[in-house]
PDB file of N, CA and C in Angstrom:
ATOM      1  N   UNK A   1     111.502  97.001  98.269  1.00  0.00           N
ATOM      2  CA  UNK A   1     112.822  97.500  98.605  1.00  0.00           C
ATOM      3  C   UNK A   1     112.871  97.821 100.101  1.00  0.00           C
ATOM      4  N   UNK A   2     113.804  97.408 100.737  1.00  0.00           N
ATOM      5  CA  UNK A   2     113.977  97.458 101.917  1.00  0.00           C
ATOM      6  C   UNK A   2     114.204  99.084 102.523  1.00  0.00           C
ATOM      7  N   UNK A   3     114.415 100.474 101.435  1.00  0.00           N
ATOM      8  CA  UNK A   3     114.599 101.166 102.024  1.00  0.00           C
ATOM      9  C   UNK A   3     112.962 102.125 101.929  1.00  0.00           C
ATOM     10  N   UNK A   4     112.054 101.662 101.121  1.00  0.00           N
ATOM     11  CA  UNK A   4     110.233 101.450 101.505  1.00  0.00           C
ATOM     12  C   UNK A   4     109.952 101.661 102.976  1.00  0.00           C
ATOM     13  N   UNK A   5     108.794 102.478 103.345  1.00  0.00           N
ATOM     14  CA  UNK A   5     108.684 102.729 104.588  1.00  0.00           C
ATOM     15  C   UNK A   5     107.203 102.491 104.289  1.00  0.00           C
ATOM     16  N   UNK A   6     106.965 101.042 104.391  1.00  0.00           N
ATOM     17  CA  UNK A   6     105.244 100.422 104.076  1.00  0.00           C
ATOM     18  C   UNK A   6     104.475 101.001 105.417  1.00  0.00           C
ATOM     19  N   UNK A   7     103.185 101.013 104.697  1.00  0.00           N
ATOM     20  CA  UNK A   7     102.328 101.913 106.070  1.00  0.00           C
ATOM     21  C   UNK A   7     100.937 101.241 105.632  1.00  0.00           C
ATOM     22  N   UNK A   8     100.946 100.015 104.903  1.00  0.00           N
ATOM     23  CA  UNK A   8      99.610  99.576 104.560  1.00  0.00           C
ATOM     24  C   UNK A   8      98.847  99.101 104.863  1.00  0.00           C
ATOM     25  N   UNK A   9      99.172  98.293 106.283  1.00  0.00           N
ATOM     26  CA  UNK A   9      98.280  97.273 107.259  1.00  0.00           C
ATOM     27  C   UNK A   9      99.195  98.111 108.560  1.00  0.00           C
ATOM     28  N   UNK A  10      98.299  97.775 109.372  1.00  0.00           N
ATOM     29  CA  UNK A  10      98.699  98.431 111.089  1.00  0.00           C
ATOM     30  C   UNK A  10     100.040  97.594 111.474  1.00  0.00           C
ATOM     31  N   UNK A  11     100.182  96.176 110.719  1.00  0.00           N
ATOM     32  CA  UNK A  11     101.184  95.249 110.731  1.00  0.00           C
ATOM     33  C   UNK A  11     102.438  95.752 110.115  1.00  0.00           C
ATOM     34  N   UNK A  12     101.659  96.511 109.035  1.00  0.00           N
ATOM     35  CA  UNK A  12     103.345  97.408 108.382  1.00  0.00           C
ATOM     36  C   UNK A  12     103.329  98.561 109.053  1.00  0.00           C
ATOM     37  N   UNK A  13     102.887  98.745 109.798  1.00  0.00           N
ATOM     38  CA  UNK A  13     103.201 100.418 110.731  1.00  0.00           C
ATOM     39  C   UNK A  13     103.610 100.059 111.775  1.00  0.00           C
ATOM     40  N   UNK A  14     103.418  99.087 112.076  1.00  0.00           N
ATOM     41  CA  UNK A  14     104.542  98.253 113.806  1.00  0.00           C
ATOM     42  C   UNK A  14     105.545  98.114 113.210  1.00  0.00           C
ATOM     43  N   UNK A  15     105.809  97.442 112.004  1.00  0.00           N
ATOM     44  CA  UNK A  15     107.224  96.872 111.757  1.00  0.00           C
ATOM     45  C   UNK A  15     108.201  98.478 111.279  1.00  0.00           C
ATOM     46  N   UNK A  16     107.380  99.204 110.016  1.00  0.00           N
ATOM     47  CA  UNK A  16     108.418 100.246 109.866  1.00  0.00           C
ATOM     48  C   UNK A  16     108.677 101.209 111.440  1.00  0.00           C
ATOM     49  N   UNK A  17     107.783 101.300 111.930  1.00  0.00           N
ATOM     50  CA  UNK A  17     108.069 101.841 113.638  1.00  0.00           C
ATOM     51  C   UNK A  17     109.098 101.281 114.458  1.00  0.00           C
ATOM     52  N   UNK A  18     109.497  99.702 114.260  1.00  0.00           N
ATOM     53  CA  UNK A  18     110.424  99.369 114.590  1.00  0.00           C
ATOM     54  C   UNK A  18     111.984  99.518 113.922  1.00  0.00           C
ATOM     55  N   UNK A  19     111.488  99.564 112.858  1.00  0.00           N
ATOM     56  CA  UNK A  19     112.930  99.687 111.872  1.00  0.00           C
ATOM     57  C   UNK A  19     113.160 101.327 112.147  1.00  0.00           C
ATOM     58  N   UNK A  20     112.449 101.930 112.046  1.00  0.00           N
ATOM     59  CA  UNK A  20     112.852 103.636 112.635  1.00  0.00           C
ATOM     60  C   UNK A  20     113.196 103.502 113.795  1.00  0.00           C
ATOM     61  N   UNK A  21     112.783 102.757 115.054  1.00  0.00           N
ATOM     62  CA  UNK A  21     113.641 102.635 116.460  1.00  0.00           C
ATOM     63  C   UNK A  21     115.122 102.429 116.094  1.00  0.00           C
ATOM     64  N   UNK A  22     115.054 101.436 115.649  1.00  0.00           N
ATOM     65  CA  UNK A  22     116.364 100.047 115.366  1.00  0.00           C
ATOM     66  C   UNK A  22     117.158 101.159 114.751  1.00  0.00           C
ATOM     67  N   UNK A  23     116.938 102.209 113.929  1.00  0.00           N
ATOM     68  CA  UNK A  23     118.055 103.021 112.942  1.00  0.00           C
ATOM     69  C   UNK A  23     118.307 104.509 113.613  1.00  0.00           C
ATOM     70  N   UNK A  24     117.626 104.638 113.643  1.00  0.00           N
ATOM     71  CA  UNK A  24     117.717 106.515 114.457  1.00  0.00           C
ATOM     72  C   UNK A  24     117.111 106.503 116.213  1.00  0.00           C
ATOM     73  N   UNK A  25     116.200 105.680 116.723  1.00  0.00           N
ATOM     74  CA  UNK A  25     115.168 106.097 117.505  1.00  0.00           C
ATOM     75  C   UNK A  25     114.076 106.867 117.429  1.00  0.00           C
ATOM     76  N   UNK A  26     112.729 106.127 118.286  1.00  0.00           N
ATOM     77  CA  UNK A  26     112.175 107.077 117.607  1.00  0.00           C
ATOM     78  C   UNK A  26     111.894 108.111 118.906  1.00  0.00           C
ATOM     79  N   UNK A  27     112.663 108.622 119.846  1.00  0.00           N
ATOM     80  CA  UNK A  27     112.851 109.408 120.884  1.00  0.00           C
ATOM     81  C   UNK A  27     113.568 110.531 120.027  1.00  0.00           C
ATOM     82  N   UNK A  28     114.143 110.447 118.928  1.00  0.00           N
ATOM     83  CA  UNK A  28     114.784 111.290 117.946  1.00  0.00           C
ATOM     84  C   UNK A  28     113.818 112.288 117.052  1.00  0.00           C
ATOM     85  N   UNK A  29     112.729 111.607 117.196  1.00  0.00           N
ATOM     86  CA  UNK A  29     111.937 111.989 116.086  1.00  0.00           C
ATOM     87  C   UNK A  29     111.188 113.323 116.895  1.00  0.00           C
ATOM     88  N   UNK A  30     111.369 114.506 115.844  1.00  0.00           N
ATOM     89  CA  UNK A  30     110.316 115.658 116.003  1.00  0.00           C
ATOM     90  C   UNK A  30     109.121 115.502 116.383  1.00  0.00           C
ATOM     91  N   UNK A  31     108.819 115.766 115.147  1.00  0.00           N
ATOM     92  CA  UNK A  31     107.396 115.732 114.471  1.00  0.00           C
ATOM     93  C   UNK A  31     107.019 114.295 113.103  1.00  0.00           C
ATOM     94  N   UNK A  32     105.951 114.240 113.174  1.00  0.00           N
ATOM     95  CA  UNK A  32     105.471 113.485 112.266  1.00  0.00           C
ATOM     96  C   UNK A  32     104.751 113.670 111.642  1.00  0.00           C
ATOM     97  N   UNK A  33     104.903 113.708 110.219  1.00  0.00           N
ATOM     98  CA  UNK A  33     104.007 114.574 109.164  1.00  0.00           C
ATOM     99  C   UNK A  33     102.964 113.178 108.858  1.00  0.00           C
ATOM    100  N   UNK A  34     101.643 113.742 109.073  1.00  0.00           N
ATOM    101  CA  UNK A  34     100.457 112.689 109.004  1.00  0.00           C
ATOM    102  C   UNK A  34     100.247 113.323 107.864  1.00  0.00           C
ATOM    103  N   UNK A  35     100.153 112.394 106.823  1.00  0.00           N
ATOM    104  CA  UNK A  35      99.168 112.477 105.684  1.00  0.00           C
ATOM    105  C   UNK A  35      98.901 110.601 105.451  1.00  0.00           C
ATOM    106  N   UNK A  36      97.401 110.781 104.749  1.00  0.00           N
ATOM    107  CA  UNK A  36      96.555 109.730 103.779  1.00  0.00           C
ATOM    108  C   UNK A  36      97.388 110.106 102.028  1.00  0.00           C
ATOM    109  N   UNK A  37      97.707 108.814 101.688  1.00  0.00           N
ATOM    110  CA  UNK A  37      98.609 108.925 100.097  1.00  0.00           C
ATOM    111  C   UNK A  37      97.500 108.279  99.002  1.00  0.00           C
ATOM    112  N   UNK A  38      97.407 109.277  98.017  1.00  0.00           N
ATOM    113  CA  UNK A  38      97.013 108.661  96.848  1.00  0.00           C
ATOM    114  C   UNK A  38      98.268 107.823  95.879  1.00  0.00           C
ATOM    115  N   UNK A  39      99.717 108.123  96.433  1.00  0.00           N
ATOM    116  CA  UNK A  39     100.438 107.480  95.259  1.00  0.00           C
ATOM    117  C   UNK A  39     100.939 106.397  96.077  1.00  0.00           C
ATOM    118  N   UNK A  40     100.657 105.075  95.298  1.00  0.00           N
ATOM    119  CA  UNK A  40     101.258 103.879  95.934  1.00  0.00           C
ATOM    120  C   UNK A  40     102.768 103.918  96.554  1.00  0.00           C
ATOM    121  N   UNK A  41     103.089 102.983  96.855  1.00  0.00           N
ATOM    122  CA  UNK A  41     104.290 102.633  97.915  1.00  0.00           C
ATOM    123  C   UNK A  41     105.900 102.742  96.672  1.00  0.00           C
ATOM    124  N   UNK A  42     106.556 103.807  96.766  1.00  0.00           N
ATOM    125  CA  UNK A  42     107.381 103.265  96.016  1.00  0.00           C
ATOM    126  C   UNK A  42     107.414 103.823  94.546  1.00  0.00           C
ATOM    127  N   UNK A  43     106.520 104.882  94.483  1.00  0.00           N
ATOM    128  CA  UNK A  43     105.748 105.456  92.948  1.00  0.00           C
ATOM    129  C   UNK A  43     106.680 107.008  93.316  1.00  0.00           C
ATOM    130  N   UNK A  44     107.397 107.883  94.370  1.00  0.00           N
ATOM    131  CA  UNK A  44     107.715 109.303  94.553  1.00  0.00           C
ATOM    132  C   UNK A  44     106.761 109.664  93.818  1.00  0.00           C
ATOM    133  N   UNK A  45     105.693 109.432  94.633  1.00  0.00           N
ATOM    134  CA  UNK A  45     104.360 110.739  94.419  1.00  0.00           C
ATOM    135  C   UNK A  45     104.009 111.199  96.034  1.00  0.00           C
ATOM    136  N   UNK A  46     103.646 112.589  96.102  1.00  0.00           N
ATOM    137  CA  UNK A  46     103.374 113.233  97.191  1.00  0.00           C
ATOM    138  C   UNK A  46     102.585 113.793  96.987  1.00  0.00           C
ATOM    139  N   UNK A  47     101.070 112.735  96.806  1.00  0.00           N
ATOM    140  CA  UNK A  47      99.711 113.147  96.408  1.00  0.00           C
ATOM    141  C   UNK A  47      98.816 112.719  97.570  1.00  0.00           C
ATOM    142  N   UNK A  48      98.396 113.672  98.785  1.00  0.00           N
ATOM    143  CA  UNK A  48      97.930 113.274  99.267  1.00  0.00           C
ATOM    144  C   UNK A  48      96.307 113.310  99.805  1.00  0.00           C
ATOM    145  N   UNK A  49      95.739 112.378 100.290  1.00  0.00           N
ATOM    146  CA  UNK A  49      93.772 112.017 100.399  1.00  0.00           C
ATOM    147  C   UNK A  49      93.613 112.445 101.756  1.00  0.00           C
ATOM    148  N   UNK A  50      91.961 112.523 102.278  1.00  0.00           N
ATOM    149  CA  UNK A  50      91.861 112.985 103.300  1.00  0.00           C
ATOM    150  C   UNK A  50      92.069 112.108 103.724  1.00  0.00           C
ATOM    151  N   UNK A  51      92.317 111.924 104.917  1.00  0.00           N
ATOM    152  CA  UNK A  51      92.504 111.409 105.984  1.00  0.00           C
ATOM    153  C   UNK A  51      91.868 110.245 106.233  1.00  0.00           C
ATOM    154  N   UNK A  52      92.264 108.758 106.017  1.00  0.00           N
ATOM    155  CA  UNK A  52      91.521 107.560 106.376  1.00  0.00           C
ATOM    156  C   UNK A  52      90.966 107.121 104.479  1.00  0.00           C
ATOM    157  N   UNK A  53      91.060 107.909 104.069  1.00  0.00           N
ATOM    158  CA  UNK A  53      90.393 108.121 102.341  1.00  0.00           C
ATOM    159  C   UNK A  53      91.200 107.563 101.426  1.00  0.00           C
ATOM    160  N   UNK A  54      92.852 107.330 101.891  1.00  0.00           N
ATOM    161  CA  UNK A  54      93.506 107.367 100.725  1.00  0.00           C
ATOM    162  C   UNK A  54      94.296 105.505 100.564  1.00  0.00           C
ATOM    163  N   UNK A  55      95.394 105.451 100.423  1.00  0.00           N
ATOM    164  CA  UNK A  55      96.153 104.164 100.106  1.00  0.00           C
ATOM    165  C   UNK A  55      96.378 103.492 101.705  1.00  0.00           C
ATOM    166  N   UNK A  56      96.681 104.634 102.377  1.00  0.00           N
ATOM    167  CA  UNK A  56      96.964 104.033 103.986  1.00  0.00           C
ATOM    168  C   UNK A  56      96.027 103.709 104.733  1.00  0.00           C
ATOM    169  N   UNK A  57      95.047 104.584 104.566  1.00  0.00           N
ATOM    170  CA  UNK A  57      93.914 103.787 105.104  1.00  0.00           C
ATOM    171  C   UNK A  57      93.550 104.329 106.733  1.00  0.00           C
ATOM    172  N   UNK A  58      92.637 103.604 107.290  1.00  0.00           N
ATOM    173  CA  UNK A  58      91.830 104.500 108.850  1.00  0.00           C
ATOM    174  C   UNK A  58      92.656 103.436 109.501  1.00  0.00           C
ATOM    175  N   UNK A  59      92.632 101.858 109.283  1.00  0.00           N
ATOM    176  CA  UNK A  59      93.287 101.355 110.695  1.00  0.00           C
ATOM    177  C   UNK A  59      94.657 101.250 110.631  1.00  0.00           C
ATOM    178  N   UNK A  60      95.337 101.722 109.086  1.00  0.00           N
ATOM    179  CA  UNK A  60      96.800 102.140 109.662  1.00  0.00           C
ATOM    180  C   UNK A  60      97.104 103.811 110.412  1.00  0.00           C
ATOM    181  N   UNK A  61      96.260 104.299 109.884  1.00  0.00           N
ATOM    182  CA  UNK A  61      96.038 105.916 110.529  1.00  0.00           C
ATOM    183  C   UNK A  61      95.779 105.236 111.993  1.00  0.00           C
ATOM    184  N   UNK A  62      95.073 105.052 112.334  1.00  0.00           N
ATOM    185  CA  UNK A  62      95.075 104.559 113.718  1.00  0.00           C
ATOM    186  C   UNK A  62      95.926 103.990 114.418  1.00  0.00           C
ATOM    187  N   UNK A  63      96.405 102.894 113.356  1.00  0.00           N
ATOM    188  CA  UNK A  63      97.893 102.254 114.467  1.00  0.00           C
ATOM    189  C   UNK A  63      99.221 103.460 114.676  1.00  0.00           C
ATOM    190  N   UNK A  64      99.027 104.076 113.444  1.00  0.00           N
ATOM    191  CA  UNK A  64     100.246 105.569 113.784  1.00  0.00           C
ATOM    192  C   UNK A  64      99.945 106.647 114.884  1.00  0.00           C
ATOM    193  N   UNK A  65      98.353 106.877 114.716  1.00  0.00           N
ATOM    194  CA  UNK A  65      98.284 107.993 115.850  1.00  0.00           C
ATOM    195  C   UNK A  65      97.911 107.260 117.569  1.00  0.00           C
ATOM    196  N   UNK A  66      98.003 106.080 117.765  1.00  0.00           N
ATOM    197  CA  UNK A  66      97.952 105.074 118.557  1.00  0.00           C
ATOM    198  C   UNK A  66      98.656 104.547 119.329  1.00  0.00           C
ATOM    199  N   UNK A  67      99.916 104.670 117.910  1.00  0.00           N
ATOM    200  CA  UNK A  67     101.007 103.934 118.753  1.00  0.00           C
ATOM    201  C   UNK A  67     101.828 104.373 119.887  1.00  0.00           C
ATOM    202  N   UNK A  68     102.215 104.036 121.369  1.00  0.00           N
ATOM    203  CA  UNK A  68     102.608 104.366 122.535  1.00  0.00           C
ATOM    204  C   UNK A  68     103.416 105.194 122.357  1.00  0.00           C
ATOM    205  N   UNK A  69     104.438 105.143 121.314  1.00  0.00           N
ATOM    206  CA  UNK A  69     105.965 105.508 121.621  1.00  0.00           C
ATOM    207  C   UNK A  69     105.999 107.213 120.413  1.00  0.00           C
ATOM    208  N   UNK A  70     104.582 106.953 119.875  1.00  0.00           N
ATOM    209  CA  UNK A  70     104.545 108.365 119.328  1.00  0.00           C
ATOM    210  C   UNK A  70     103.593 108.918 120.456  1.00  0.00           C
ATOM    211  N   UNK A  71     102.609 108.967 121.220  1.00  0.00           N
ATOM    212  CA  UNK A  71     102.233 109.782 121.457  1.00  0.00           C
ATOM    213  C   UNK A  71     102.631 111.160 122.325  1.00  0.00           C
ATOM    214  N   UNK A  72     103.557 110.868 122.391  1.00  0.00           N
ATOM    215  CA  UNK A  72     104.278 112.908 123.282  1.00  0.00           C
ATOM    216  C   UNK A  72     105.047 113.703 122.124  1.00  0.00           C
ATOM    217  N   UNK A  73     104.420 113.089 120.646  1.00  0.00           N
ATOM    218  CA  UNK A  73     104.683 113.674 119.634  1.00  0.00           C
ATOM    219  C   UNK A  73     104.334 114.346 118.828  1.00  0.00           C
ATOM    220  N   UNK A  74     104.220 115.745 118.643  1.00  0.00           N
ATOM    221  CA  UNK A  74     103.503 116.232 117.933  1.00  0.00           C
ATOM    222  C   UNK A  74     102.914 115.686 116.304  1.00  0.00           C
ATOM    223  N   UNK A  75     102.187 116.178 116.035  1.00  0.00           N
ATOM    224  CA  UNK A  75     101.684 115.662 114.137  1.00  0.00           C
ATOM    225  C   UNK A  75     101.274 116.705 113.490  1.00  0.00           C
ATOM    226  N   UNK A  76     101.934 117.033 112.584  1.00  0.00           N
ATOM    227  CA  UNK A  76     100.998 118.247 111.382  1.00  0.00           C
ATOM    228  C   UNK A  76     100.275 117.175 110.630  1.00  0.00           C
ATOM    229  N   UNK A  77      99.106 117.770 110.310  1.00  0.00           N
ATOM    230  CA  UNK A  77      98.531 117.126 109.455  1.00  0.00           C
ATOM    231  C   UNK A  77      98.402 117.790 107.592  1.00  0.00           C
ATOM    232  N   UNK A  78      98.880 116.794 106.791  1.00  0.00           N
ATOM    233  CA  UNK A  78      98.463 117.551 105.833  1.00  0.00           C
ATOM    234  C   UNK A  78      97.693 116.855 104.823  1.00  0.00           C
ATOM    235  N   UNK A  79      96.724 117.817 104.248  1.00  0.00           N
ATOM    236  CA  UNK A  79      95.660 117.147 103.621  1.00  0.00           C
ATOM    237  C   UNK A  79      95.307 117.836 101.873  1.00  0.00           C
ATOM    238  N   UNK A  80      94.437 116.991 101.326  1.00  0.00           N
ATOM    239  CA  UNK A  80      94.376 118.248  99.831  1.00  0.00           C
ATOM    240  C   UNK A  80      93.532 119.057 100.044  1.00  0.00           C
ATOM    241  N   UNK A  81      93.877 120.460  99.052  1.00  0.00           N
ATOM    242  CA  UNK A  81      93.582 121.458  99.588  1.00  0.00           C
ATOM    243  C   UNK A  81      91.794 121.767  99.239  1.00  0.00           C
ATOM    244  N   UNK A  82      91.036 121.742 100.522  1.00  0.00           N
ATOM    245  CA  UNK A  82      90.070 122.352 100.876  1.00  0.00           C
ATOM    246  C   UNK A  82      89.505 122.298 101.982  1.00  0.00           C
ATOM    247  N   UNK A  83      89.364 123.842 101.845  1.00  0.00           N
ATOM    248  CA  UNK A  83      88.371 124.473 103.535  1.00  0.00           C
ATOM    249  C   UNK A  83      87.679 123.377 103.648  1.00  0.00           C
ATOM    250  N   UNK A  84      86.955 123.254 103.294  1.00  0.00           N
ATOM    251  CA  UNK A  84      85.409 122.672 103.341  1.00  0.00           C
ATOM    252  C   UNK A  84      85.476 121.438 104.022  1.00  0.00           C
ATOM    253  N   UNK A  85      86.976 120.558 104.478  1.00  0.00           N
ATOM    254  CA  UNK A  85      87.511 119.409 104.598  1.00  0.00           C
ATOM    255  C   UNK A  85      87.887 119.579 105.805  1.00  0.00           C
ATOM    256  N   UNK A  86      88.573 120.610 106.115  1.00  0.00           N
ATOM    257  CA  UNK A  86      89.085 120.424 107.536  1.00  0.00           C
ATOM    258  C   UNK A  86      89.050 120.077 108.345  1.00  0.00           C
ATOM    259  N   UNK A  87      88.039 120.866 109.052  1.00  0.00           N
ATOM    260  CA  UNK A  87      87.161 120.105 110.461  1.00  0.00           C
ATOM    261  C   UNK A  87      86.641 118.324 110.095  1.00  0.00           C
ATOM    262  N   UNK A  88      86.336 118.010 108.974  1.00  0.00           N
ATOM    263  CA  UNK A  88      86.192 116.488 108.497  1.00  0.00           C
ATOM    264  C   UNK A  88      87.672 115.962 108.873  1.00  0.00           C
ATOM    265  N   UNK A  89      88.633 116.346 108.456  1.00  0.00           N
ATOM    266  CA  UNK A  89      89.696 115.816 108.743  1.00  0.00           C
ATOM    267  C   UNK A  89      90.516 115.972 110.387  1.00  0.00           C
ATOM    268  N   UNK A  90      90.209 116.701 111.150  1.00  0.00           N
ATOM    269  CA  UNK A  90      90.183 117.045 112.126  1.00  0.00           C
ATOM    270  C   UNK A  90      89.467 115.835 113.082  1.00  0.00           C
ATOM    271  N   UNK A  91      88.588 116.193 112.806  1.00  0.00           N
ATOM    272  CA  UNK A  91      87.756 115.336 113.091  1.00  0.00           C
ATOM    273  C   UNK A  91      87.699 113.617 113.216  1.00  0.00           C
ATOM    274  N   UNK A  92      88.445 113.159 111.791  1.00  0.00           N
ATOM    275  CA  UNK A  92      88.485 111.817 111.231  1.00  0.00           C
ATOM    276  C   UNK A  92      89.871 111.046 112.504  1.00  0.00           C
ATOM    277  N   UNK A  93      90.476 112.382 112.404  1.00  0.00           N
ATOM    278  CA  UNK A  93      92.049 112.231 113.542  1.00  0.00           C
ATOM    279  C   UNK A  93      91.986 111.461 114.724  1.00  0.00           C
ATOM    280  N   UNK A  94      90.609 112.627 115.085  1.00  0.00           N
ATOM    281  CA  UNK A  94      90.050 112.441 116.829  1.00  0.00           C
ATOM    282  C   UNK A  94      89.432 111.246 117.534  1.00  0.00           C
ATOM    283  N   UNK A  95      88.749 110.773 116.192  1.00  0.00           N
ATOM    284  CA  UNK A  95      87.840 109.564 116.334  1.00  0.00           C
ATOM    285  C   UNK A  95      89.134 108.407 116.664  1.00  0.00           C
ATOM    286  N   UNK A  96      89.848 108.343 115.126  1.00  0.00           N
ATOM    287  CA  UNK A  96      91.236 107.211 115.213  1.00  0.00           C
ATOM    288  C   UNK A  96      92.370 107.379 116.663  1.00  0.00           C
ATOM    289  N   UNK A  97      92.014 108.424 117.305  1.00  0.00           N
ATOM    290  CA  UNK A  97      92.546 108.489 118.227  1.00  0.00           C
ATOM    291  C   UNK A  97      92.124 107.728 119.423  1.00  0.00           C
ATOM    292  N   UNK A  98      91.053 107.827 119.598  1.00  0.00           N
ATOM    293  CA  UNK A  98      90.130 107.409 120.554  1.00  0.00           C
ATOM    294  C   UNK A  98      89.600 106.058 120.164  1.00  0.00           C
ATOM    295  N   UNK A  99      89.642 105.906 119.585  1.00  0.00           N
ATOM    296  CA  UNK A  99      88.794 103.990 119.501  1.00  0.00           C
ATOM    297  C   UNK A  99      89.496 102.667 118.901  1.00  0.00           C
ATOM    298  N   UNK A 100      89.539 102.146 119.987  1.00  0.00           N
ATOM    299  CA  UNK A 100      90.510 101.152 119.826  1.00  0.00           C
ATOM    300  C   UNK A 100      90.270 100.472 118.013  1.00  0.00           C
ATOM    301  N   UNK A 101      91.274  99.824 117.901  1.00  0.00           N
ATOM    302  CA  UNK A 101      91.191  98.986 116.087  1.00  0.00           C
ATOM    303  C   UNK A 101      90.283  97.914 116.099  1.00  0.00           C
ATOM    304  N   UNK A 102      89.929  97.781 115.384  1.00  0.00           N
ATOM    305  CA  UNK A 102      89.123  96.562 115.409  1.00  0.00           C
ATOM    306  C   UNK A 102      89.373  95.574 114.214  1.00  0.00           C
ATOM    307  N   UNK A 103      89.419  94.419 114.292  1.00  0.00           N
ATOM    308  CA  UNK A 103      89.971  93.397 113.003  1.00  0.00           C
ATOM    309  C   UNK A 103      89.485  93.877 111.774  1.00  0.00           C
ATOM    310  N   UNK A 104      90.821  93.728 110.715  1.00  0.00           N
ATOM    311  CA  UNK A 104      90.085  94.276 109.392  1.00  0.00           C
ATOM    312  C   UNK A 104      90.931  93.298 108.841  1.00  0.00           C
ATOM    313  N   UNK A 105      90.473  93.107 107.134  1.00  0.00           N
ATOM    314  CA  UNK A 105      91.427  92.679 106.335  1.00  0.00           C
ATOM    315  C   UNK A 105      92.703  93.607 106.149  1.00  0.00           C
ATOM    316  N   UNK A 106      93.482  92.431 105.393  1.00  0.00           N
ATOM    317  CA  UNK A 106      95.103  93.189 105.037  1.00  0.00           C
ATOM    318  C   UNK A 106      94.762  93.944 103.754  1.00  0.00           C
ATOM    319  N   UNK A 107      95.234  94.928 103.745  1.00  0.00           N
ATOM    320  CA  UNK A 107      95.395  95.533 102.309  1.00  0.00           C
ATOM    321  C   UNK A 107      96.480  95.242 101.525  1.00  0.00           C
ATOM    322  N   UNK A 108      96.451  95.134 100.059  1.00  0.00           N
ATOM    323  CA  UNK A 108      97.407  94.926  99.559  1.00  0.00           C
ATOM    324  C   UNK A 108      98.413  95.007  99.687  1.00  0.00           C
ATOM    325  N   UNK A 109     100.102  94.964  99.410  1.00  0.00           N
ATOM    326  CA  UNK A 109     101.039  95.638 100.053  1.00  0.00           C
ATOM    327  C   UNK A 109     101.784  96.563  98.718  1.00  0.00           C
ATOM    328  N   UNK A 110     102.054  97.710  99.227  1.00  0.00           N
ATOM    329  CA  UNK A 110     102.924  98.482  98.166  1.00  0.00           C
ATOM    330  C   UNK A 110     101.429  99.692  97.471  1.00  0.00           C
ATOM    331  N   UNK A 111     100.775  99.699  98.719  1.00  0.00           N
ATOM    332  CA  UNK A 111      99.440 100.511  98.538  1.00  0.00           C
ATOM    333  C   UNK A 111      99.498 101.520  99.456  1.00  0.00           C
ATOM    334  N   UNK A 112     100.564 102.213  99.745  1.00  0.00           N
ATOM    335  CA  UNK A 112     100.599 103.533 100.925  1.00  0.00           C
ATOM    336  C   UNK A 112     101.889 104.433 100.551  1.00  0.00           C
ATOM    337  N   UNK A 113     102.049 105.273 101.463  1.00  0.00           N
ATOM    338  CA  UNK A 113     102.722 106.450 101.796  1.00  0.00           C
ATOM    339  C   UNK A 113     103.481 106.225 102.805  1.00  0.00           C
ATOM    340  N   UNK A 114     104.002 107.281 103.282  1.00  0.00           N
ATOM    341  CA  UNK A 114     105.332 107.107 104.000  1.00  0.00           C
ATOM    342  C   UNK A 114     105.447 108.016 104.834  1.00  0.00           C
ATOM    343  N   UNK A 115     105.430 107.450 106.108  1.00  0.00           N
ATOM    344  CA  UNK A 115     105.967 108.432 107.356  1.00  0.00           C
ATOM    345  C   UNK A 115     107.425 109.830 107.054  1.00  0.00           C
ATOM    346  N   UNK A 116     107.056 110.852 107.313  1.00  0.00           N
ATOM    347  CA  UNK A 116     108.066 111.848 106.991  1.00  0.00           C
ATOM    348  C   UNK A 116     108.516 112.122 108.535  1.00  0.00           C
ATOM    349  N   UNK A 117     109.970 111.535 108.931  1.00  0.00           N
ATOM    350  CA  UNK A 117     109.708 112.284 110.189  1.00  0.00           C
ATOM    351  C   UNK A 117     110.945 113.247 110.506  1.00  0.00           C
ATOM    352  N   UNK A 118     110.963 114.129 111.182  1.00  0.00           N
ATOM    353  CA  UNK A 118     111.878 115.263 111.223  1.00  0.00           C
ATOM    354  C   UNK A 118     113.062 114.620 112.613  1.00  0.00           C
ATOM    355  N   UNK A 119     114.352 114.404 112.246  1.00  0.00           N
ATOM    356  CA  UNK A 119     115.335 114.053 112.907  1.00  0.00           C
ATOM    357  C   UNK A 119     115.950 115.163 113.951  1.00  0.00           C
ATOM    358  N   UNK A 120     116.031 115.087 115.317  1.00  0.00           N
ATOM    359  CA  UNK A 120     116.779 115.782 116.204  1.00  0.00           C
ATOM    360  C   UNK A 120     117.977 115.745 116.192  1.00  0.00           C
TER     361      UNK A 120
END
């Protein structure tokens, strides 16, 4: 469904990044709620994995916290709940921040979560 905000290959995080330009801007956009999804694409589940762990995956996490036109953007991160995870997830952020992508296979499609982003 075209109103799906796929996040499953770094290829679907360029394109829904563009379709959020093309409709609102994304100079509009707040904040961006980072989470890893355990519920597939399209399922309204808001079950979410640590970070790089879940349906979206490390090199679409990477193409989101990567991409040019987000970075003077803040990100909450939210993750499932445990201490014990944090700094792991913290952590998992910093790395995808810093190191460029490197070729991977495609992941299935209709296997992720969905950018939440807060409108100005």
């Amino acid at each position: 469904s075209s109103d799906l905000h796929d996040l499953t290959t770094p290829t679907a995080v360029q394109s829904t990044l563009e379709r959020l330009d093309a409709i609102i801007g994304l100079d509009k956009i707040g904040v961006v709620h980072l989470n890893d999804s355990k519920g597939e694409l399209g399922k309204h589940l808001d079950r979410h994995a640590h970070i790089g762990q879940g349906l979206i995956g490390r090199e679409s996490m990477r193409a989101i916290l990567t991409h040019p036109r987000l970075q003077s953007h803040p990100f909450i991160l939210e993750t499932p709940e445990s201490e014990t995870m944090i700094d792991t997830n913290l952590q998992v952020v910093r790395e995808l921040q810093e190191v460029p992508m490197q070729p991977c296979p495609e992941t299935k499609a209709g296997e992720a979560g969905a950018i939440v982003a807060k409108v100005l």
